[in-house]
N, C-alpha and C. Protein backbone atom coordinates (compact mmCIF):
# COMPACT_ATOMS: atom_id res chain seq x y z
N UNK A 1 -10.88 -0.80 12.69
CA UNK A 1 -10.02 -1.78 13.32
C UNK A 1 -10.00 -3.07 12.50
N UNK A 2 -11.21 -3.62 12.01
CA UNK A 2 -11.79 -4.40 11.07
C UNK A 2 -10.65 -4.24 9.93
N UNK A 3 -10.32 -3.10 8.93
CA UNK A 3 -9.79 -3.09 8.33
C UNK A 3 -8.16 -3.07 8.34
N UNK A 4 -7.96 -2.23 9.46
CA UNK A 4 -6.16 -2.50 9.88
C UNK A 4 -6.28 -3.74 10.34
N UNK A 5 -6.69 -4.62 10.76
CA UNK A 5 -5.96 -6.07 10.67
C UNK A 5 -6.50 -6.97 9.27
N UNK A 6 -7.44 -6.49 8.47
CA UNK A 6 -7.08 -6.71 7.23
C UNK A 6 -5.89 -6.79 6.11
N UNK A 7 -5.41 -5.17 6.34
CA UNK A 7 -4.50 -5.14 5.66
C UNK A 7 -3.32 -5.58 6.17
N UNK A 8 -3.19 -6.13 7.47
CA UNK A 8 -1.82 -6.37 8.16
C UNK A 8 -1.40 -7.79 7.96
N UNK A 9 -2.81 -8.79 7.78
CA UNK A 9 -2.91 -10.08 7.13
C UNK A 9 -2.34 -9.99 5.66
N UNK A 10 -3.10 -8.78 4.39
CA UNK A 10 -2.67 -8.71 3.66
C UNK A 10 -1.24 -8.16 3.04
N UNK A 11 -0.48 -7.83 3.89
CA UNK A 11 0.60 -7.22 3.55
C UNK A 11 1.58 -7.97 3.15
N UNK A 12 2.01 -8.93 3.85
CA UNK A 12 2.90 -9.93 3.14
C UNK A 12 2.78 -10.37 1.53
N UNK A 13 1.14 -10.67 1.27
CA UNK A 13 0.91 -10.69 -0.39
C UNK A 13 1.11 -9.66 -1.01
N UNK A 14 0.31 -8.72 -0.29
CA UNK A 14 1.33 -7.64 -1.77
C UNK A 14 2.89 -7.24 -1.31
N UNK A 15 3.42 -7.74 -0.82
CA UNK A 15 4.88 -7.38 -0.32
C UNK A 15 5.70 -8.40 -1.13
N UNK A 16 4.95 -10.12 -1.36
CA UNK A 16 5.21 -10.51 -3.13
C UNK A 16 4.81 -10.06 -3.83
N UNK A 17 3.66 -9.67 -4.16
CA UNK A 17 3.31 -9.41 -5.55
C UNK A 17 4.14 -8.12 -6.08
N UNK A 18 4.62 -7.35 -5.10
CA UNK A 18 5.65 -5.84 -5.32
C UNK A 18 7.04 -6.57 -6.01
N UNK A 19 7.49 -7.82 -5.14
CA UNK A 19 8.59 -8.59 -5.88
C UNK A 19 8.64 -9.18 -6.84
N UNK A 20 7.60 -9.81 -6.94
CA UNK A 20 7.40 -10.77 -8.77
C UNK A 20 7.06 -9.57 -9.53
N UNK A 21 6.20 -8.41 -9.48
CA UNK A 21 6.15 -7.71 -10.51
C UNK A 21 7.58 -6.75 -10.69
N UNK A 22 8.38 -6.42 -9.51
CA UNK A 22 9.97 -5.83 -9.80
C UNK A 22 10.36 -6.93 -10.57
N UNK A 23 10.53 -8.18 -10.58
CA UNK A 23 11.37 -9.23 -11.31
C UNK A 23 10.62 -9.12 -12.58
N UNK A 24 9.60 -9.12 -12.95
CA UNK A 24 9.19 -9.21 -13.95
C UNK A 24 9.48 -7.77 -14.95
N UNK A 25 9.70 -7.01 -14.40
CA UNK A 25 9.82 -5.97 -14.90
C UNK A 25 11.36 -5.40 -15.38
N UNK A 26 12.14 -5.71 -14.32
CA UNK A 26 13.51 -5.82 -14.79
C UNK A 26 14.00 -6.71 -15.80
N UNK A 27 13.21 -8.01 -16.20
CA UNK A 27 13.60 -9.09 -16.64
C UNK A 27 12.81 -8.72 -17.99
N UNK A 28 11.93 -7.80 -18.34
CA UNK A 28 11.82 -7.18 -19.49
C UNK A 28 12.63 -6.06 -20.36
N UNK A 29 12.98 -4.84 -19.43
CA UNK A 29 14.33 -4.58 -19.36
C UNK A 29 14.85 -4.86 -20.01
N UNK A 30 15.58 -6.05 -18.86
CA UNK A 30 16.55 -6.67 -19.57
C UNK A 30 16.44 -6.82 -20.76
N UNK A 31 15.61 -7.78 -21.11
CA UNK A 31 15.21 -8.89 -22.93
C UNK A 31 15.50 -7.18 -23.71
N UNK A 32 14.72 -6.28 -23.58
CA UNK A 32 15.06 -4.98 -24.35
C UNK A 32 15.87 -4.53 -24.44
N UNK A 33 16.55 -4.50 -23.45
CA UNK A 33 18.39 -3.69 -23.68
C UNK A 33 18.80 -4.98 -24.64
N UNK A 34 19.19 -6.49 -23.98
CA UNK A 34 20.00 -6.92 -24.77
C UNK A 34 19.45 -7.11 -26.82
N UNK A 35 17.88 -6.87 -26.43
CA UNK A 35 17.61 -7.09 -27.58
C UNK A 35 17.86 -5.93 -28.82
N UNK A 36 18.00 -4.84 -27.91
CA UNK A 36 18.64 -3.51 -28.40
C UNK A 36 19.81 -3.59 -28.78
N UNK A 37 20.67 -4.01 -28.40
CA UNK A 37 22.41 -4.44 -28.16
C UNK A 37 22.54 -5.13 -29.63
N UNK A 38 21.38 -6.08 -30.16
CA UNK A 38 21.90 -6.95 -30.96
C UNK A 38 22.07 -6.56 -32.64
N UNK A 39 22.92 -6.70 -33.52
CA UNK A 39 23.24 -5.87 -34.99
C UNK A 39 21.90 -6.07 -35.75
């Protein structure tokens, strides 16, 4: 019980940290495709 309201506190943080690391990850991606793109 101890631990399910642990993680229920913690869920919101990793529910960012799931979003900054998607952004961060697309936004590398990105830099690679366009850096691919370039002559």
């Amino acid at each position: 019980m101890i631990k399910r309201t642990f993680n229920r506190t913690a869920f919101p943080v990793d529910l960012i940290d799931r979003g900054l690391a998607a952004i961060a990850l697309t936004a590398a991606l990105t830099a690679f495709f366009l850096c691919s793109q370039l002559p």
